[in-house]
Structure formats: C-alpha cells, structure tokens
Protein backbone atom coordinates (compact mmCIF):
# COMPACT_ATOMS: atom_id res chain seq x y z
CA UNK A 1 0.00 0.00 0.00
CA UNK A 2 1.61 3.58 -0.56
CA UNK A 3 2.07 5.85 2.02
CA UNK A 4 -0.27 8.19 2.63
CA UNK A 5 2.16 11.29 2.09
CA UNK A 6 3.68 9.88 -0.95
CA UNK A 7 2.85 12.69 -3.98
CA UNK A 8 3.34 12.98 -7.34
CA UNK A 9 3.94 15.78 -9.95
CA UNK A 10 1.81 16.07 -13.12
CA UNK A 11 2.96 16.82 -16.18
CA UNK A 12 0.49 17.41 -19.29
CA UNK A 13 1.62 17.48 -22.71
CA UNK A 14 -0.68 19.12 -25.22
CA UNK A 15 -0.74 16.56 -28.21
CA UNK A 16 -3.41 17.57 -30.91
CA UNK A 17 -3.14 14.83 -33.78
CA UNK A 18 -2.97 17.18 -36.44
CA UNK A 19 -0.11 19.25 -34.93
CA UNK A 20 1.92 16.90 -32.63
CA UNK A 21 5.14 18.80 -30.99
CA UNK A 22 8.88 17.95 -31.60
CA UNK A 23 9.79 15.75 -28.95
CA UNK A 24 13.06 17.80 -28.49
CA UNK A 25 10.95 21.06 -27.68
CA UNK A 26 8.58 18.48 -25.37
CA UNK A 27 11.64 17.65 -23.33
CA UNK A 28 12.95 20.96 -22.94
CA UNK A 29 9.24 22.29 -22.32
CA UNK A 30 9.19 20.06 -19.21
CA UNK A 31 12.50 20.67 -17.57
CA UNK A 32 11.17 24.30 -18.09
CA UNK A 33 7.65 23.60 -16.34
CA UNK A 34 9.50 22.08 -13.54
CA UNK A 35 12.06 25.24 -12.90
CA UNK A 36 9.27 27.55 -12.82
CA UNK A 37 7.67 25.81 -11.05
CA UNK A 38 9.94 25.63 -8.25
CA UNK A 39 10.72 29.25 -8.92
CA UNK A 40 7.10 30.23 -8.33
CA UNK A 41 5.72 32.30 -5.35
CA UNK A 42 2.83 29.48 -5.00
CA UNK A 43 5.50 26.76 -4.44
CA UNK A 44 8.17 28.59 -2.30
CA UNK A 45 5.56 30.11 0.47
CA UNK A 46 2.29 29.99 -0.76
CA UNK A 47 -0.72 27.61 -1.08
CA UNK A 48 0.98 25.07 -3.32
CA UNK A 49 4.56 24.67 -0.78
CA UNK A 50 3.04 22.60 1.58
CA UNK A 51 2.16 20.24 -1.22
CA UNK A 52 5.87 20.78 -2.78
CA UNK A 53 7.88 20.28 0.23
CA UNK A 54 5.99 16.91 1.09
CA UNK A 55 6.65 15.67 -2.38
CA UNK A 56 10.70 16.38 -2.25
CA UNK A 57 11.27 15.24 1.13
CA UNK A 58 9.56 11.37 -0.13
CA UNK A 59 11.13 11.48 -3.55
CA UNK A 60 10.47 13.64 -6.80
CA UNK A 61 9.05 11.16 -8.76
CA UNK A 62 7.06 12.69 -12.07
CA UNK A 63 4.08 11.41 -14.76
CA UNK A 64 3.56 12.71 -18.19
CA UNK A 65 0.14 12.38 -19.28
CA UNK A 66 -1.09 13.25 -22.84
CA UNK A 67 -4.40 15.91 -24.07
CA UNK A 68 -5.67 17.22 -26.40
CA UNK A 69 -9.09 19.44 -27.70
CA UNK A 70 -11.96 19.43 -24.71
CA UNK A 71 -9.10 17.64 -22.76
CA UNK A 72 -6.22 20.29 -22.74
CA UNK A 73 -9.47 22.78 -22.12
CA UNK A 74 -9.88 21.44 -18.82
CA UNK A 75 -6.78 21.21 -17.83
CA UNK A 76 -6.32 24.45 -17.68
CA UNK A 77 -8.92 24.83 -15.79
CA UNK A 78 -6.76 23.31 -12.96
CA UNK A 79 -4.09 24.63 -10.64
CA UNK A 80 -0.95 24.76 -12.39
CA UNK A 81 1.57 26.67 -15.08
CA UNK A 82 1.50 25.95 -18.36
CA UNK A 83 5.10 26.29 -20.21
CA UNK A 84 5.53 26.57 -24.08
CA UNK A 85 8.88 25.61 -26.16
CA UNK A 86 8.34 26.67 -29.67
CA UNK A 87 6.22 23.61 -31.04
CA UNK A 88 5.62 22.16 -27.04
CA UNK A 89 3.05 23.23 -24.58
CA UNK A 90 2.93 21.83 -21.21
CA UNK A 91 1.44 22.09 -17.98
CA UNK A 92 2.59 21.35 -14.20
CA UNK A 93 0.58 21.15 -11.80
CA UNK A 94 1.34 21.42 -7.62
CA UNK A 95 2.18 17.52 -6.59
CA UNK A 96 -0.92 15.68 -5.43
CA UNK A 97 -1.28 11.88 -3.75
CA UNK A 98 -0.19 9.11 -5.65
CA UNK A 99 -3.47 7.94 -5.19
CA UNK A 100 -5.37 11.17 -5.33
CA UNK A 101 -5.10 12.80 -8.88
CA UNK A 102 -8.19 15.22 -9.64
CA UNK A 103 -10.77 13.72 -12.44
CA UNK A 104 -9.52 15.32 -15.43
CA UNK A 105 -5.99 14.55 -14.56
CA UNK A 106 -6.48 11.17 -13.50
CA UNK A 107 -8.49 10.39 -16.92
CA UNK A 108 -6.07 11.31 -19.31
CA UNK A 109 -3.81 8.78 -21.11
CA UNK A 110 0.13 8.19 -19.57
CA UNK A 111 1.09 5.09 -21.50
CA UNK A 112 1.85 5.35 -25.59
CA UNK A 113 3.21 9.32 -25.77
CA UNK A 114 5.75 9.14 -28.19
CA UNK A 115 6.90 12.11 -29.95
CA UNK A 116 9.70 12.41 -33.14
CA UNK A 117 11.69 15.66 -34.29
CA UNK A 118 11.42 16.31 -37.84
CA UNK A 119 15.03 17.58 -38.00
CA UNK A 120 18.14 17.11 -35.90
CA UNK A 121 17.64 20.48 -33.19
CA UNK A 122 19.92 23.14 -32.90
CA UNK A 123 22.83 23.39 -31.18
CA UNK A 124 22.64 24.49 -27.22
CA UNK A 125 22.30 28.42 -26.95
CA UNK A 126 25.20 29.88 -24.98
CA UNK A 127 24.22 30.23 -21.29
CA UNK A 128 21.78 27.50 -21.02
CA UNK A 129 22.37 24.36 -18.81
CA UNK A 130 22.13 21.12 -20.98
CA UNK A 131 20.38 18.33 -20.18
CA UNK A 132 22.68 15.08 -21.48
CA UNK A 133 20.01 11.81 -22.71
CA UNK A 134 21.81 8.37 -22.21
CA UNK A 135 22.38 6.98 -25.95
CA UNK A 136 21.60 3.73 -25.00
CA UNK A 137 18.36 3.92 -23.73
CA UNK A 138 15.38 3.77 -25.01
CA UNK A 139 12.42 5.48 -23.81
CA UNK A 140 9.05 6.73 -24.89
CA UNK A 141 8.75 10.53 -24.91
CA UNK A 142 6.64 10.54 -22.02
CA UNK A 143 9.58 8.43 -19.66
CA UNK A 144 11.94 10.85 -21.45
CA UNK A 145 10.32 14.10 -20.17
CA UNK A 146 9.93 12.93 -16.90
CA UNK A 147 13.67 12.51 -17.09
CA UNK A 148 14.52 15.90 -18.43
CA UNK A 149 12.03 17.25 -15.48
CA UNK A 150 14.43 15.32 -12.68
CA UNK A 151 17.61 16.35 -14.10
CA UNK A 152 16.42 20.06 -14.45
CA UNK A 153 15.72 19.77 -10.66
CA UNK A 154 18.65 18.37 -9.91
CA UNK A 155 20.27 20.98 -11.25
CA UNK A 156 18.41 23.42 -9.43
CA UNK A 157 19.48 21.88 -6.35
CA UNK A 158 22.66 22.13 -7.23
CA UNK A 159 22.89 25.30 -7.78
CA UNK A 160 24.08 27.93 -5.43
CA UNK A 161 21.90 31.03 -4.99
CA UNK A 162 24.18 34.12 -6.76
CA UNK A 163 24.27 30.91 -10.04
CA UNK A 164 20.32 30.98 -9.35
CA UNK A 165 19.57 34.29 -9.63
CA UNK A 166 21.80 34.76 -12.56
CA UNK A 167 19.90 31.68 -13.88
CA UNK A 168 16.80 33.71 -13.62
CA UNK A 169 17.80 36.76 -14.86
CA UNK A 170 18.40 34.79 -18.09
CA UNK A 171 14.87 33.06 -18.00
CA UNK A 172 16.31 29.61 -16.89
CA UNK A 173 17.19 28.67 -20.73
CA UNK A 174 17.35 24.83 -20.34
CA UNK A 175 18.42 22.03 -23.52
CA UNK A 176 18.04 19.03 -24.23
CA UNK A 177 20.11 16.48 -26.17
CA UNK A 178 20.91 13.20 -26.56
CA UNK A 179 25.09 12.63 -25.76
CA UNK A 180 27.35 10.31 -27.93
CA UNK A 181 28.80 7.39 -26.31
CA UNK A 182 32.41 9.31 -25.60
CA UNK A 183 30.22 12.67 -24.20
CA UNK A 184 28.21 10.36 -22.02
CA UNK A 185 30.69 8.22 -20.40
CA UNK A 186 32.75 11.52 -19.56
CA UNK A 187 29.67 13.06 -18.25
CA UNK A 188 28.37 10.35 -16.15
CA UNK A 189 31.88 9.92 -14.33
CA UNK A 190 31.97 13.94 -13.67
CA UNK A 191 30.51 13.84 -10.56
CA UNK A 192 27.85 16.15 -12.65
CA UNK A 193 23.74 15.71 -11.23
CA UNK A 194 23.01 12.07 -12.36
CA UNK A 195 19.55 11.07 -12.65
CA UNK A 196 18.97 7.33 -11.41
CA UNK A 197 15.48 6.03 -12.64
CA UNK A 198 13.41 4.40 -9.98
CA UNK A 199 12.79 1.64 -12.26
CA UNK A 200 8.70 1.99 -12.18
CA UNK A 201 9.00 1.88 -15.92
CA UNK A 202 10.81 1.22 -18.82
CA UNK A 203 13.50 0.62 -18.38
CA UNK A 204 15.89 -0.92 -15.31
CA UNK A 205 16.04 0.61 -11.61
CA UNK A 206 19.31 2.09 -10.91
CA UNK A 207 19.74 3.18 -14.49
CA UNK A 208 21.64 6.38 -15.27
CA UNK A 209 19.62 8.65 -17.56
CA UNK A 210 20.18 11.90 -17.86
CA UNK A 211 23.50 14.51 -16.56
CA UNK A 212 22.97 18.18 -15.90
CA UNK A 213 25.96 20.36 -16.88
CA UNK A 214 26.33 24.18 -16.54
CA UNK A 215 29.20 25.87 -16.23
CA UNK A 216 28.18 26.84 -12.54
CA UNK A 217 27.66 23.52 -11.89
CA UNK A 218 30.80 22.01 -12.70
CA UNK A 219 32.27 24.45 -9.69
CA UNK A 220 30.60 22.53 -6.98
CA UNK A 221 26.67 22.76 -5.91
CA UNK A 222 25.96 22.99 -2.17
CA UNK A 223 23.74 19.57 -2.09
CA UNK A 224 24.64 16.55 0.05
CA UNK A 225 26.17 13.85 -2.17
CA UNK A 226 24.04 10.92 -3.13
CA UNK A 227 20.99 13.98 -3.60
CA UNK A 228 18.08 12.78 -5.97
CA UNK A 229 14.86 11.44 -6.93
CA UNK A 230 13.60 8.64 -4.03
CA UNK A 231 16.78 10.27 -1.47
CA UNK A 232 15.70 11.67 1.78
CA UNK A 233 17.28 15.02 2.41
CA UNK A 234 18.09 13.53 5.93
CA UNK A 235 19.83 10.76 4.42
C-alpha cells in the first residue's frame, strides 16, 4: 500500500493529432515547467509549498500524461503553469497523492506518448544548462520528459543562490540532447547531477539517464552527495 504522504507531480503534454510537438521542444518544455515551477511564489511560500515540500522530502518522482481538444481545455482549468517551447506546450501542476489525482488529470492517457523531431535540433544556446540523454536507452517521450524534469531539478538543487539568480535573470534557458557514447561516459563519471530512474518503468532501476551540466555547476553545488529522486534530504 503507498504511504499516505507519498505525492506525485503532473505533467500534461498538449498533443493535438494534427499538430503533434517535436519531442526535443517536449523535453525541454518540461525541464522548463518544472524550474518555474519551483521558482514560483505558489511553491516557495504559498498555497501550493506545503504540497511541494511533502513531495521532495519522499522522492520527486514525475508522470507525463497526454491531451488534447476538450481535454487540454480542462486542464487548464486546474491549478498549475502551463510552459511553451516553440512547437511544445505543457502544464505542471502542484504535486498531489499518488493515489489522489483530480478527475480530469487522472483520466487522461500516460502510456503510448511518443513524440519524433522532424530535423536534428539546434545546437545548445550559450548560457543554457544542458540536459545530457543516455544513448543507449530507449524510452518513450513521455519516460523521457519525466527525465529531463528530474535532471532540471537536480540541477536546481545544485545550484548555489548568486548561479540561481543569474539563472533567472536569463529566463532559466534549459536544452536538451541526446550525448554520444564518448560525451556520455565523460559526463556520467563527472561527478555532474546524475539522474537514477526508480525503475517503475521502462526501463531498469538504478539506471543512469540523464546529466545536468552548466558551467556553474561544474564548480561545486551545495547539495549533500548521493541527492536525488527517491533520497531523503536527511539521508
């Protein structure tokens, strides 16, 4: 039985059929979602931080779910912040019980989003932190967002306040890409943030999925080691 604290954070991608989004601007939309989120009044001291700090003391665990039309409509009717990316829209909404998700959240679809990019995507702009994939896994572009979103926090958390409000100032530019083989295994023995999946789908618990690098946060963040989705901040 789960516990009765344990919380979730919602993620809804906007997926019409006639106009589906890249997946790359998907990804980056949802690391986005999730660092304004934590960046917003509502989640730092107002009716939504209860909620917040409940969910990252037990873990940070996230779930994509797919709308569109009289779907996405609805949505919006609900508590959250909805984040666009060029071709991506996407909504997060304050963490709610793993076994407690409001009606119109709780109907949409979660398994089957998959997403494609019509063309490779740009290069990183200057400034923004990049969000490394792991080339050898594969995972559907809902799993993959959900990914982005934990690595984005990670490097949140990881990043000490003068960095943070210099991130910001910016507008928190955030990228997403998939590494090579040489890039990843040089990123995942950096000591970079390291996302390590929980294994509740997909693909194997324990795996290593995504690194956070920014030039800030190569010089050290101020988190206890071992930091991360499913780690107690007591631990």
């Amino acid at each position: 039985m789960n516990a009765p604290d344990q919380r979730v954070l919602p993620l809804v991608v906007r997926i019409e059929r006639a106009a589906p989004p890249e997946r790359t601007d998907a990804l980056e939309a949802a690391a986005l979602a999730v660092l304004t989120l934590l960046n917003d009044e509502r989640a730092l001291s107002g009716e939504w931080a209860e909620s917040v700090s409940a969910w990252e003391t037990i873990g940070i665990r996230k779930v994509v779910r797919r709308a569109r039309g009289g779907e996405w409509r609805r949505v919006l009717d609900l508590p959250g912040i909805t984040v666009t990316v060029r071709t991506a829209e996407v909504r997060v909404h304050p963490p709610v019980p793993l076994d407690g998700w409001p009606k119109d959240l709780s109907r949409l679809q979660v398994s089957g989003t998959d997403l494609t990019d019509t063309a490779p995507p740009n290069p990183p702009e200057p400034g923004a932190a990049v969000l490394w994939m792991n080339p050898s896994l594969e995972m559907s572009a809902g799993k993959a967002m959900a990914q982005a979103g934990h690595a984005a926090q990670l490097a949140w958390w990881g990043t000490d306040e003068p960095a943070r409000e210099a991130w910001r100032a910016d507008g928190l530019p955030v990228a997403v890409r998939t590494a090579g083989p040489r890039r990843w295994s040089a990123l995942a023995g950096s000591g970079l943030p390291v996302v390590r999946d929980a294994g509740y789908t997909e693909i194997e618990p324990g795996s290593r999925t995504v690194v956070a690098d920014a030039p800030w946060l190569r010089a050290g963040g101020h988190r206890p080691a071992g930091w991360g989705p499913l780690r107690s901040p007591t631990a």
